[in-house]
N, C-alpha and C. Protein backbone atom coordinates (compact mmCIF):
# COMPACT_ATOMS: atom_id res chain seq x y z
N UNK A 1 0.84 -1.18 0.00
CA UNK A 1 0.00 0.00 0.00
C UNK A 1 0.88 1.24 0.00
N UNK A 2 0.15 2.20 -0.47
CA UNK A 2 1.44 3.86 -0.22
C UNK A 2 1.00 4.24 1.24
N UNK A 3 1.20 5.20 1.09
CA UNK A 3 1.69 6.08 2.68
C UNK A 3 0.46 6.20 3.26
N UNK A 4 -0.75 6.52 2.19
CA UNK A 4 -2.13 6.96 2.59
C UNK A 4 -3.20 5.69 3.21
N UNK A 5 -2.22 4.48 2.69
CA UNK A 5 -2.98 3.11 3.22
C UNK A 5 -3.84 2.77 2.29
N UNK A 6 -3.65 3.24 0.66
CA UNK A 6 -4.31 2.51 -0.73
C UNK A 6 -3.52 1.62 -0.91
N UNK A 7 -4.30 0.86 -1.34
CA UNK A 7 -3.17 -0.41 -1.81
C UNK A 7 -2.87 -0.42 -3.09
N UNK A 8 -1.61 -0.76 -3.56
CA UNK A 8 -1.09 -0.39 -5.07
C UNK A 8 -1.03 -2.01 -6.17
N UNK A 9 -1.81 -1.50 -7.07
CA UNK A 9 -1.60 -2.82 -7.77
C UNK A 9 0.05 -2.69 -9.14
N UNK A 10 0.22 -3.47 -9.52
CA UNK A 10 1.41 -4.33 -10.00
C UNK A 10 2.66 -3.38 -10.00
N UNK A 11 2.59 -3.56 -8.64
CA UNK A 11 4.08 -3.36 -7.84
C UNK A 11 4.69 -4.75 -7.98
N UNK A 12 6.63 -4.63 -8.68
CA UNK A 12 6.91 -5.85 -9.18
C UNK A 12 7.54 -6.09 -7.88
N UNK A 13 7.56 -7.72 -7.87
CA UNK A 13 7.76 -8.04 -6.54
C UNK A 13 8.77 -9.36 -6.61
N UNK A 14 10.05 -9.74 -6.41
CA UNK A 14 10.57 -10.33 -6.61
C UNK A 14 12.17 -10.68 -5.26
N UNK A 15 12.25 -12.01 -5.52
CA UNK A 15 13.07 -12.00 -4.91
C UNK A 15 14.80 -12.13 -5.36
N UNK A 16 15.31 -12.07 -4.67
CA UNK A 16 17.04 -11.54 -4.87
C UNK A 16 17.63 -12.26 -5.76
N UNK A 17 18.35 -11.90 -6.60
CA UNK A 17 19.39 -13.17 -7.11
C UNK A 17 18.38 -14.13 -7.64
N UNK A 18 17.41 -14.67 -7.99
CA UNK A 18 16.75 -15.25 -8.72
C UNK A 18 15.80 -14.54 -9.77
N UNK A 19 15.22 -15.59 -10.27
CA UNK A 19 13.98 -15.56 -11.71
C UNK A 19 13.32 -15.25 -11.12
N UNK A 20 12.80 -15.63 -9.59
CA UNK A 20 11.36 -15.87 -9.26
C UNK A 20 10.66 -14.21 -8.89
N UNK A 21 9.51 -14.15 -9.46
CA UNK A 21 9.16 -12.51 -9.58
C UNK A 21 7.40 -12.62 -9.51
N UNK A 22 6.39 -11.38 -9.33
CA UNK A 22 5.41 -11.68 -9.46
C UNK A 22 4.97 -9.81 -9.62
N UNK A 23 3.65 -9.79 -9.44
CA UNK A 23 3.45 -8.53 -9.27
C UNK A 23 1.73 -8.82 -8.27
N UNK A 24 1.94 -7.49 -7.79
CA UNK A 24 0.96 -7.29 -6.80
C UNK A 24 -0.55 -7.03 -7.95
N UNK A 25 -1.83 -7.99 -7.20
CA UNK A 25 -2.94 -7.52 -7.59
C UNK A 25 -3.93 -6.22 -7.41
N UNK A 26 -5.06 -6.34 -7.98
CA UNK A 26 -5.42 -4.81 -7.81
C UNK A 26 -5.80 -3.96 -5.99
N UNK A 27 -5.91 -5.26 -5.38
CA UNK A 27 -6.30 -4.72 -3.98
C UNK A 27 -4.73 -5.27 -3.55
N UNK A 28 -3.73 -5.27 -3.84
CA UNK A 28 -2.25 -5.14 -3.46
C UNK A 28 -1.87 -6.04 -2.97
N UNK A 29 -2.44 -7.45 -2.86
CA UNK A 29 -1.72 -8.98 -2.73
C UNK A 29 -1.38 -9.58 -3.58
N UNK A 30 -0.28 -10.26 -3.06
CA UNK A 30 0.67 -10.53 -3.86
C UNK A 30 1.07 -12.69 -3.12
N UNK A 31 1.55 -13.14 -4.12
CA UNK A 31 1.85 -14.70 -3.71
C UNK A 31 3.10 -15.26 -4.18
N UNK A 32 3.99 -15.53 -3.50
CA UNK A 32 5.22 -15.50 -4.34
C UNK A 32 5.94 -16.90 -3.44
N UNK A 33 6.58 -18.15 -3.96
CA UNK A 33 7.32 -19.33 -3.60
C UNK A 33 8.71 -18.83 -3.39
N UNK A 34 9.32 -18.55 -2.06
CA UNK A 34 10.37 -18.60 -1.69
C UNK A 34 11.37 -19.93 -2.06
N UNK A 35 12.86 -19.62 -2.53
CA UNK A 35 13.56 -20.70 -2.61
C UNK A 35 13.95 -21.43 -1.31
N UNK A 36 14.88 -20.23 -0.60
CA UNK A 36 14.96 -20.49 0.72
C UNK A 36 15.09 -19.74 1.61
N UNK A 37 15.26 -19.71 3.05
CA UNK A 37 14.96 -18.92 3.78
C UNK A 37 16.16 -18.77 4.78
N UNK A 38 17.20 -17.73 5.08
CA UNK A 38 16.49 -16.17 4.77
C UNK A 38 16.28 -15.82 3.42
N UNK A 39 15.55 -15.00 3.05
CA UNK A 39 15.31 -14.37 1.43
C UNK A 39 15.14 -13.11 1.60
N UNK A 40 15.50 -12.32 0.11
CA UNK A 40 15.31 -10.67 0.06
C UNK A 40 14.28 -10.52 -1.25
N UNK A 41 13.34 -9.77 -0.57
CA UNK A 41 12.59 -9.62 -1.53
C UNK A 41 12.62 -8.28 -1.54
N UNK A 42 12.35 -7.94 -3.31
CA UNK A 42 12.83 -6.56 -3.91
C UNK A 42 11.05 -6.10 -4.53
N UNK A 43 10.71 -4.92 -3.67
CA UNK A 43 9.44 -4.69 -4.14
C UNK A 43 9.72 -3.28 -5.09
N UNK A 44 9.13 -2.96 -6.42
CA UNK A 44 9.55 -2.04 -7.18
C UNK A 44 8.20 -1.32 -7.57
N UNK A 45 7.85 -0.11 -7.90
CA UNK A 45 6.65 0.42 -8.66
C UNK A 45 6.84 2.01 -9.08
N UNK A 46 6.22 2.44 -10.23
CA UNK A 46 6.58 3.47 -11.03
C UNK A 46 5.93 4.69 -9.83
N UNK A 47 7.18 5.57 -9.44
CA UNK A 47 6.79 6.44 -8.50
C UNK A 47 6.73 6.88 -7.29
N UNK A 48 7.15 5.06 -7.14
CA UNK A 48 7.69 4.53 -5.46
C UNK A 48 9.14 4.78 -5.34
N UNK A 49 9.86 4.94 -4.22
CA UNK A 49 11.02 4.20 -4.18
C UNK A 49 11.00 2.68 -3.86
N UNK A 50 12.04 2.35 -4.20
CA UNK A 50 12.38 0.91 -4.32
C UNK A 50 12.72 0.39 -2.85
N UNK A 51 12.26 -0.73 -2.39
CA UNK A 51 12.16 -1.25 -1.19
C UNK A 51 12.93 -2.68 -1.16
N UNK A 52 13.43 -3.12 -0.25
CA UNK A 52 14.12 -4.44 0.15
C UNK A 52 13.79 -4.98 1.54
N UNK A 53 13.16 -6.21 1.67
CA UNK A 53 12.90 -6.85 2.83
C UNK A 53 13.22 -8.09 3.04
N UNK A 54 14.04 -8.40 3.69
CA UNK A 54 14.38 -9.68 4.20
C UNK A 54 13.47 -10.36 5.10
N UNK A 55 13.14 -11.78 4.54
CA UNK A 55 12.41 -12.66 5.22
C UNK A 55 12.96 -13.47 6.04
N UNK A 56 12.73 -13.85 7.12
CA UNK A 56 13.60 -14.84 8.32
C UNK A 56 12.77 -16.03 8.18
N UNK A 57 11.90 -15.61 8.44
CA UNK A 57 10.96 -17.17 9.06
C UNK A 57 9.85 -17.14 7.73
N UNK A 58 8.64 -18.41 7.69
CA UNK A 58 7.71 -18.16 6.59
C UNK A 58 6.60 -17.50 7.19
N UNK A 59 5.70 -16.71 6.22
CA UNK A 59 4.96 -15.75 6.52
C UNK A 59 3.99 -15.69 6.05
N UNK A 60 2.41 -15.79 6.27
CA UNK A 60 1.59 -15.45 5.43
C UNK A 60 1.01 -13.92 5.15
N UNK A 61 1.94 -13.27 5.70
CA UNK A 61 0.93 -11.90 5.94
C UNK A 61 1.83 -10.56 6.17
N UNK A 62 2.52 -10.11 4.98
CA UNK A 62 2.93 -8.90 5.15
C UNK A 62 2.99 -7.50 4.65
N UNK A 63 2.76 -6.41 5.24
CA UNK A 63 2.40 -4.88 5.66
C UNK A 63 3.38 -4.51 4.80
N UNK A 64 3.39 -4.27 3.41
CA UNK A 64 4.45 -3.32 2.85
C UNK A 64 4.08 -1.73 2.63
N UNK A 65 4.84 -0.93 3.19
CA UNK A 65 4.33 0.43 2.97
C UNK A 65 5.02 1.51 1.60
N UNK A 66 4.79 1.23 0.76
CA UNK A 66 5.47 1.95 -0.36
C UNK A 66 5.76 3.22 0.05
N UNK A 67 7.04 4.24 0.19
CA UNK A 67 7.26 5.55 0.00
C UNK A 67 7.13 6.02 -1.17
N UNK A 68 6.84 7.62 -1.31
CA UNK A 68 6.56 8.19 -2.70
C UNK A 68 7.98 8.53 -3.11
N UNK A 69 8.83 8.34 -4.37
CA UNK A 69 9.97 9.45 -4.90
C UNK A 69 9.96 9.80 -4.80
N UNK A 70 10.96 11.20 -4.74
CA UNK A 70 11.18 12.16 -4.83
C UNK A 70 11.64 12.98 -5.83
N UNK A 71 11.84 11.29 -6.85
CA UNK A 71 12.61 12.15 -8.60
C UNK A 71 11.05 12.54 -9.12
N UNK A 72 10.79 13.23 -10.11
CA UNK A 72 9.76 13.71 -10.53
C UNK A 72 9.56 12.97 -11.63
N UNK A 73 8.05 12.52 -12.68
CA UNK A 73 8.49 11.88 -14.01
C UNK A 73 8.43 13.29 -15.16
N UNK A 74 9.17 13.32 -15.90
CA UNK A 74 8.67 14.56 -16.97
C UNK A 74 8.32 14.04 -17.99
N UNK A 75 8.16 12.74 -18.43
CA UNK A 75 7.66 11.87 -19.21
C UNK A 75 7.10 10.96 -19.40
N UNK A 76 6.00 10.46 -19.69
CA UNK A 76 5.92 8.17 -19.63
C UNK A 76 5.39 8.54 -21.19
N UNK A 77 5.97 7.35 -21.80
CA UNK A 77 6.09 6.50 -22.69
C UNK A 77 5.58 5.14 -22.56
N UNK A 78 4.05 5.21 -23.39
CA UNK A 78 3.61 3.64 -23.21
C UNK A 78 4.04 2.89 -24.51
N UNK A 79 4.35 1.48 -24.44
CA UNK A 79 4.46 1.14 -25.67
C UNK A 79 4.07 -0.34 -25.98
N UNK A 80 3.02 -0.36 -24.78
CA UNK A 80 2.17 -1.87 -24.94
C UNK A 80 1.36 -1.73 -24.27
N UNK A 81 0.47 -2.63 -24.30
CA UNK A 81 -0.77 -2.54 -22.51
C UNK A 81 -0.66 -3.93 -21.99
N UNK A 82 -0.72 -3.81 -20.90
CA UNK A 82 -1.48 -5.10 -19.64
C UNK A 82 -2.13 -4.88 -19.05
N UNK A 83 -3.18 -4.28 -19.57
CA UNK A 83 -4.57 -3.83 -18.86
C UNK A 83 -4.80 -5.64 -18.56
N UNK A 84 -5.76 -5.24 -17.17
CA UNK A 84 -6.44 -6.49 -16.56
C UNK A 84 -7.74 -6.69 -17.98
N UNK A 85 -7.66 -5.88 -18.57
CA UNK A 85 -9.25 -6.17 -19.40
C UNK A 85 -8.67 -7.09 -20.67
N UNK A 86 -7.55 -7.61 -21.12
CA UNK A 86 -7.24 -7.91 -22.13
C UNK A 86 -7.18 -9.60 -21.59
N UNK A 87 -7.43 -10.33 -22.90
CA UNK A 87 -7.47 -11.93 -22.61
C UNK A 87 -6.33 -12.78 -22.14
N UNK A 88 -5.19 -12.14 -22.37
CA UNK A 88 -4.05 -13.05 -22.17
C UNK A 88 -2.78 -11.97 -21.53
N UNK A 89 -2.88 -11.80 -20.25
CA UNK A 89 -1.92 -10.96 -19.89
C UNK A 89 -0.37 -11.48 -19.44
N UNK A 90 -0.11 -13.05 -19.51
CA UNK A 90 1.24 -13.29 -18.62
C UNK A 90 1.65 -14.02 -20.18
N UNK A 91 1.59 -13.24 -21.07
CA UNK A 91 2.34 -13.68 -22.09
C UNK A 91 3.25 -12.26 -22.51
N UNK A 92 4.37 -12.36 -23.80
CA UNK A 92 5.57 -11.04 -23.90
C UNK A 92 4.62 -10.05 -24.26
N UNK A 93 3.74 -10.28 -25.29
CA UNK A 93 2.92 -9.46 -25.45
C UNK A 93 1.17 -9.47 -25.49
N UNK A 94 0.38 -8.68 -25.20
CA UNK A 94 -1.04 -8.73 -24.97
C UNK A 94 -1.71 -9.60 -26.09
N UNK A 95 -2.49 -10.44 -25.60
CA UNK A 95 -3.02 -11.56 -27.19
C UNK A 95 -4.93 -11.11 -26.63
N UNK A 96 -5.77 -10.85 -27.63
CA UNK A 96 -7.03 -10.90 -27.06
C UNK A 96 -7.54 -12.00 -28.14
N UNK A 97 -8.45 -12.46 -27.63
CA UNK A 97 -9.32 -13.76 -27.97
C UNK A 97 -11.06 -12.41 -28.34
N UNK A 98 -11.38 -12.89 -29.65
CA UNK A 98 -12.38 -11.30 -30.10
C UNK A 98 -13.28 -12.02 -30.56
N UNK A 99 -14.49 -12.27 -29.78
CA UNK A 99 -15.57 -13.02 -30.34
C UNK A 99 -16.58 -12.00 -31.74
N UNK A 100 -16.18 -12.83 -32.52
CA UNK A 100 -17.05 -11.08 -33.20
C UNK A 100 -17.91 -11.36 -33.60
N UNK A 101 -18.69 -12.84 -33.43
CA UNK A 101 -20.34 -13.16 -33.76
C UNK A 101 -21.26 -12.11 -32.04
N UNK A 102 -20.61 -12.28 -31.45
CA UNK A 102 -20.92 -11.28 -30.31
C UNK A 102 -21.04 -10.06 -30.33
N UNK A 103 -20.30 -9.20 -30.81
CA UNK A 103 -19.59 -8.17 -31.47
C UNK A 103 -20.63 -7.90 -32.19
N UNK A 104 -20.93 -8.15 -33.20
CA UNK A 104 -21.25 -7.62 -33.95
C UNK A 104 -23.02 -7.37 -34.23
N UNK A 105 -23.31 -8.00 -32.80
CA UNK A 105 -24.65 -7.67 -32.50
C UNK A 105 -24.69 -6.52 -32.03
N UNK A 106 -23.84 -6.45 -31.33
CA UNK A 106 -23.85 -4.86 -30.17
C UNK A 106 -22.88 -3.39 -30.57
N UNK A 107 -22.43 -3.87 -31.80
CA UNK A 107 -21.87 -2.31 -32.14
C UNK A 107 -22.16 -1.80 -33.57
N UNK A 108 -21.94 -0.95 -33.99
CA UNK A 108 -22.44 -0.40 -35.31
C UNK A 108 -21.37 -0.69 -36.09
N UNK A 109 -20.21 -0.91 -35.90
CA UNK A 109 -19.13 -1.67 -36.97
C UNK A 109 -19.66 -2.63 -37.36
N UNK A 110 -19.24 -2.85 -39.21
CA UNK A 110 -19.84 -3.85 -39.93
C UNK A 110 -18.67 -4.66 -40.50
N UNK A 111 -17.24 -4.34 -40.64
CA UNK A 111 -16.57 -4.88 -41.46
C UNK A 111 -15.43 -5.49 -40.45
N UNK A 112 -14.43 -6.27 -40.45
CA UNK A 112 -13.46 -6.83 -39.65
C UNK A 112 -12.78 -5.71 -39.25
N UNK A 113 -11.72 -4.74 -40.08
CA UNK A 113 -10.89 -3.54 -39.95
C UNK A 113 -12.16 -2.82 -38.91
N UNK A 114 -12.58 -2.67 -38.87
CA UNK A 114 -13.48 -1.64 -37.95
C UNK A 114 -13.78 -2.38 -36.74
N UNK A 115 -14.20 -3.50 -36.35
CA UNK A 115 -14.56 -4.18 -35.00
C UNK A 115 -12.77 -4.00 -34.32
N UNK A 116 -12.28 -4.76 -35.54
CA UNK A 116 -10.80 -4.45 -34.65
C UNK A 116 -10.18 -3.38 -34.41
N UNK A 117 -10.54 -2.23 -34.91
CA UNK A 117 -10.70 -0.87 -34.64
C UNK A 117 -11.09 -0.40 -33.39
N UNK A 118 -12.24 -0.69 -33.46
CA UNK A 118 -13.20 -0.17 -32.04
C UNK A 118 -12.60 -1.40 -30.62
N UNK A 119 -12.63 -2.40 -31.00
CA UNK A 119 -11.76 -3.22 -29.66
C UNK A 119 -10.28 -3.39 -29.15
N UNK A 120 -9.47 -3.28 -30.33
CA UNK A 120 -8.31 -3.12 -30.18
C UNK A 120 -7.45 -1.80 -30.06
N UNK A 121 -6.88 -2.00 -29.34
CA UNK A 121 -6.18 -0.17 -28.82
C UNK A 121 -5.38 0.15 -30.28
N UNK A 122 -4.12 -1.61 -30.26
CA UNK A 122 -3.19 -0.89 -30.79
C UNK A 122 -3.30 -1.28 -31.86
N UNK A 123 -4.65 -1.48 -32.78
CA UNK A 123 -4.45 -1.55 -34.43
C UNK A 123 -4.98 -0.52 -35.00
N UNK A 124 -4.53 -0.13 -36.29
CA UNK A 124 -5.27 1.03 -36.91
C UNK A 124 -5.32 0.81 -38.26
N UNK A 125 -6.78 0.68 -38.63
CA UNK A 125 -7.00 1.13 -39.97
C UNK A 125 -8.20 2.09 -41.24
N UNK A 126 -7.13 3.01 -41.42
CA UNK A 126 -8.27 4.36 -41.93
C UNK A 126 -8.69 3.79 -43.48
N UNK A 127 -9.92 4.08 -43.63
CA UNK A 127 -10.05 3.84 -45.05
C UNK A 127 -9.77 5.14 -45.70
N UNK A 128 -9.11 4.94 -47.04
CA UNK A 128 -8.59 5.56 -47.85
C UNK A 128 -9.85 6.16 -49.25
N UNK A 129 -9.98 7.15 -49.74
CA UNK A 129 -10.15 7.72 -50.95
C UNK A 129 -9.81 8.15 -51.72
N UNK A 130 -9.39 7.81 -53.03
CA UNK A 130 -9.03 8.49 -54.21
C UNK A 130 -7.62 8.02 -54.30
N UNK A 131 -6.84 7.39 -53.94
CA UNK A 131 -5.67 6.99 -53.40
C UNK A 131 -5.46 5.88 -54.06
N UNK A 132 -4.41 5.22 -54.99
CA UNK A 132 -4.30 3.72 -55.91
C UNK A 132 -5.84 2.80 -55.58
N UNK A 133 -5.27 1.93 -55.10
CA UNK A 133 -6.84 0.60 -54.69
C UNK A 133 -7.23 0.62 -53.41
N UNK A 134 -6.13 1.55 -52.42
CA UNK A 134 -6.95 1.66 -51.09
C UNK A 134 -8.46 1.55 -50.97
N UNK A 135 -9.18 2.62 -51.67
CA UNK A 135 -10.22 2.60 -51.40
C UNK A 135 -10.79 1.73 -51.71
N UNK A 136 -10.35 0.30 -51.62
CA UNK A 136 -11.28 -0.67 -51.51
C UNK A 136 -10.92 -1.85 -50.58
N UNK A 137 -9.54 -1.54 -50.26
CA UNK A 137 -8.60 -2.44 -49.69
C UNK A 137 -7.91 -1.50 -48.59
N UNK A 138 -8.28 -1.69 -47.57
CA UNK A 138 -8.01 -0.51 -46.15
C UNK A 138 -6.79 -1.18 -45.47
N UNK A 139 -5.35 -0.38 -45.62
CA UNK A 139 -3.99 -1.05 -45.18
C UNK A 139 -4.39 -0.69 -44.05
N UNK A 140 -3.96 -2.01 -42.96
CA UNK A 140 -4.17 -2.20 -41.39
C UNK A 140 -2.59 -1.86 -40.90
N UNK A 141 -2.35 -1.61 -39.64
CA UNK A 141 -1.14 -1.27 -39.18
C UNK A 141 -1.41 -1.65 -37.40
N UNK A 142 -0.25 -2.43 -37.04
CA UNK A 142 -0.68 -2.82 -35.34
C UNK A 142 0.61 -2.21 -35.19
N UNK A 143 0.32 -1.39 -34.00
CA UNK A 143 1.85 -1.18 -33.00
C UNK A 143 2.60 -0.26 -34.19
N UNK A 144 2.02 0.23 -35.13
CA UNK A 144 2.88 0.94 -35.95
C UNK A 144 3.48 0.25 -36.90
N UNK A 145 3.53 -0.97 -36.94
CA UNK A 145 3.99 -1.72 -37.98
C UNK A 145 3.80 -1.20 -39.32
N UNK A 146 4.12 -1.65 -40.34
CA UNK A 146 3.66 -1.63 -41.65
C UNK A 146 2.68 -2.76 -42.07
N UNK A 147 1.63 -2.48 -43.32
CA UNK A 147 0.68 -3.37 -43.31
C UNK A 147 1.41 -4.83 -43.86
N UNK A 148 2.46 -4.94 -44.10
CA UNK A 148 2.89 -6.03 -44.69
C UNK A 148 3.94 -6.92 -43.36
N UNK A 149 3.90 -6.03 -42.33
CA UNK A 149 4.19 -6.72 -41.70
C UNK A 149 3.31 -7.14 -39.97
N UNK A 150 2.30 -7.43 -40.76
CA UNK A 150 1.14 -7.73 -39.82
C UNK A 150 0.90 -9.55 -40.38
N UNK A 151 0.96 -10.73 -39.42
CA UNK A 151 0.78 -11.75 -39.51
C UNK A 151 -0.59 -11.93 -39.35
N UNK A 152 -1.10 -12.56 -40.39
CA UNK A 152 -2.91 -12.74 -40.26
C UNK A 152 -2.50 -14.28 -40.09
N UNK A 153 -3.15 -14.96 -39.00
CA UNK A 153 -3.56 -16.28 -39.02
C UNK A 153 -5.22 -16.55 -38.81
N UNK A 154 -5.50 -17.56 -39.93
CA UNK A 154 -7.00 -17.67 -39.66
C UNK A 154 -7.19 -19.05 -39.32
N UNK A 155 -7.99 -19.43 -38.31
CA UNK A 155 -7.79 -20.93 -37.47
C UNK A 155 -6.33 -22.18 -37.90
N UNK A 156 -5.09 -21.10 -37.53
CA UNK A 156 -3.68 -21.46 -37.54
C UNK A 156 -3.15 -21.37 -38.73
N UNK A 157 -3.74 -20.70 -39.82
CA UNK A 157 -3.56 -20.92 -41.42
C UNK A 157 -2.95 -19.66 -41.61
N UNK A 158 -1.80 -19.10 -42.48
CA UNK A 158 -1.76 -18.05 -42.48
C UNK A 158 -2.57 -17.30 -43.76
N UNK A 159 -2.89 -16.47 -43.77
CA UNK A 159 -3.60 -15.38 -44.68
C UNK A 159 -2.89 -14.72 -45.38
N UNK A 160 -2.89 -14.92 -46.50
CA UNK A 160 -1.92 -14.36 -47.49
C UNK A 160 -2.23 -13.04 -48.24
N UNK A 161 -1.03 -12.47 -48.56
CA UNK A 161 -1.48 -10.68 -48.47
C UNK A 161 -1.98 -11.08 -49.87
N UNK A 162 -2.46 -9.34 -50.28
CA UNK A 162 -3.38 -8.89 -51.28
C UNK A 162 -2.64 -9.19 -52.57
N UNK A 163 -2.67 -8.43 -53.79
CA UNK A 163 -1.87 -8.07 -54.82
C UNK A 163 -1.44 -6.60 -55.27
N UNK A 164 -2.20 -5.84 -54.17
CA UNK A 164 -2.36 -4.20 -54.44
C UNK A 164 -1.13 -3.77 -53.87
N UNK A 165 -0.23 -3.02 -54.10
CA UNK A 165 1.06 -1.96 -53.67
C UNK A 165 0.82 -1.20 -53.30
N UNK A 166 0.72 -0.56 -52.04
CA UNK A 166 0.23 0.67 -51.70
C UNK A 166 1.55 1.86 -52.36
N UNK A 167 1.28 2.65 -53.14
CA UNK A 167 2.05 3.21 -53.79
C UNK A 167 2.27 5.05 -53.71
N UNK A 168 0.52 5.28 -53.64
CA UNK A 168 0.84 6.72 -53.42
C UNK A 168 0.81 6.62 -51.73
N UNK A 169 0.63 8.75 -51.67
CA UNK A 169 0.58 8.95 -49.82
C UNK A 169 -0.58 8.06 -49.01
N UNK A 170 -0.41 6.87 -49.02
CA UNK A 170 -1.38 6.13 -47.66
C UNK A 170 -0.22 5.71 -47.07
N UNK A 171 -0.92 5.13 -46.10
CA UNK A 171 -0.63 4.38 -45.31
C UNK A 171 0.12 2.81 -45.47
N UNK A 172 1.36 2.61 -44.96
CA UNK A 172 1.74 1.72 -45.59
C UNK A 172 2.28 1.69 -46.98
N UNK A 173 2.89 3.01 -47.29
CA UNK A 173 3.33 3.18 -49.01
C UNK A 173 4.41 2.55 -49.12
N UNK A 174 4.45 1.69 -50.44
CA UNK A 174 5.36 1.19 -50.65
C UNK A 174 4.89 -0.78 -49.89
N UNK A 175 4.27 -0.91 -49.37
CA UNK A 175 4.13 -2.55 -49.19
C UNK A 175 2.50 -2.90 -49.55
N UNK A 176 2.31 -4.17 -49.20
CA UNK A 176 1.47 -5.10 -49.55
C UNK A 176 1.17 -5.55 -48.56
N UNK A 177 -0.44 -4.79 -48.06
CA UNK A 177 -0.72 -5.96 -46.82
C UNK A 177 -1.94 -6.98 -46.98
N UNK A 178 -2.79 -8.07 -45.71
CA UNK A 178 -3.63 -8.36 -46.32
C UNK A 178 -5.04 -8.04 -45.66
N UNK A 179 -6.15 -8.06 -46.97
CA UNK A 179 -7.71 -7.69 -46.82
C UNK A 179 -8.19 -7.98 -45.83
N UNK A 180 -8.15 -7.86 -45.10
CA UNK A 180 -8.84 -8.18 -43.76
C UNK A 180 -10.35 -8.06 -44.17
N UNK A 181 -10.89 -6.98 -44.70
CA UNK A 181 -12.22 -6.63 -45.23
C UNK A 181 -12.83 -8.04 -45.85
N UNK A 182 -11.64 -8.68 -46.72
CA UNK A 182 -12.87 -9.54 -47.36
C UNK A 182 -12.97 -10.90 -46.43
N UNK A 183 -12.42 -10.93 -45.10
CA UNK A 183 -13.34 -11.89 -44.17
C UNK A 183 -14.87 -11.72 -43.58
N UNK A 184 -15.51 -12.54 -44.22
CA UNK A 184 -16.72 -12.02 -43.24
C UNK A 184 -17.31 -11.86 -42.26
N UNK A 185 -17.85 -11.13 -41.44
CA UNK A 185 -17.99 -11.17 -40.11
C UNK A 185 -18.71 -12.31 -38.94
N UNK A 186 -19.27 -13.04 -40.31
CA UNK A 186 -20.10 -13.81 -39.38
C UNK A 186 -19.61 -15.04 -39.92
N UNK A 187 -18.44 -15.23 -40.53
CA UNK A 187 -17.82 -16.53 -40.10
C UNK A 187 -17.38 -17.37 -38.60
N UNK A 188 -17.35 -18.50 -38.96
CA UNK A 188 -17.01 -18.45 -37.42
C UNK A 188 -15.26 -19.47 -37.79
């Protein structure tokens, strides 16, 4: 918890000289397998100072009080999420599982590029006008990628890009990504 007695969620929590690591949940417990005992466990969080506690004996139950820094941040830089709301969080990167026969009862998006639009943070794709074949073929981009380097797998198969070059000013100029558009939505 901080100073005020909130409890802080994913404060990383780990112990010394080993792999073994965890992070604190949203009401600030935490569960972690000691190797052996004595142990130092290293509790860390953006804003805190950094804390060290040595364990003697085993314990089910301990009072960590986070202090605030004193360095200031003049910046954060996100460049992924682990929001609790996403399907697969203890993997390198966020994977969501997107039911879109569900989906697509309850939102006004009609086409694939657009559901994954509206659910997914980090994909983007604008449809294009007047622009080579964009306007019929909407280059997708995740994480900033380029559209050609976006892996489509469809039930483990990969999806093979378009034939269109994105050539003038869009998005993705210069590669080849693939239609996402012409999957239909209510495949399953």
């Amino acid at each position: 918890m901080d100073t005020d007695g909130i409890p802080l969620s994913d404060v990383e929590i780990f112990e010394e000289n080993t792999t073994h690591g965890t992070v604190s949940a949203i009401d600030g417990s935490f569960r972690i397998q000691l190797n052996a005992l004595p142990a130092t466990l290293q509790f860390k969080a953006l804003g805190f100072a950094s804390q060290s506690i040595t364990i003697e004996q085993e314990s089910s139950n301990l009072m960590i009080v986070m202090q605030e820094s004193q360095l200031s941040l003049t910046e954060i830089v996100l460049v992924g999420s682990r929001n609790r709301n996403r399907t697969v969080i203890n993997t390198p990167v966020p994977i969501d599982v997107i039911d879109v026969q569900s989906l697509s009862n309850n939102i006004p998006q009609t086409t694939v590029n657009e559901i994954l639009n509206y659910v997914a943070p980090s994909f983007t794709s604008q449809p294009q006008t007047v622009s080579d074949g964009t306007d019929h073929l909407d280059p997708a981009s995740l994480r900033g990628l380029g559209p050609d380097q976006i892996l489509v797998l469809i039930n483990g198969k990969r999806r093979h890009t378009s034939a269109l070059i994105n050539v003038n000013e869009t998005v993705g100029a210069g590669s080849v990504g693939t239609d996402l558009n012409s999957l239909p939505t209510a495949a399953k």
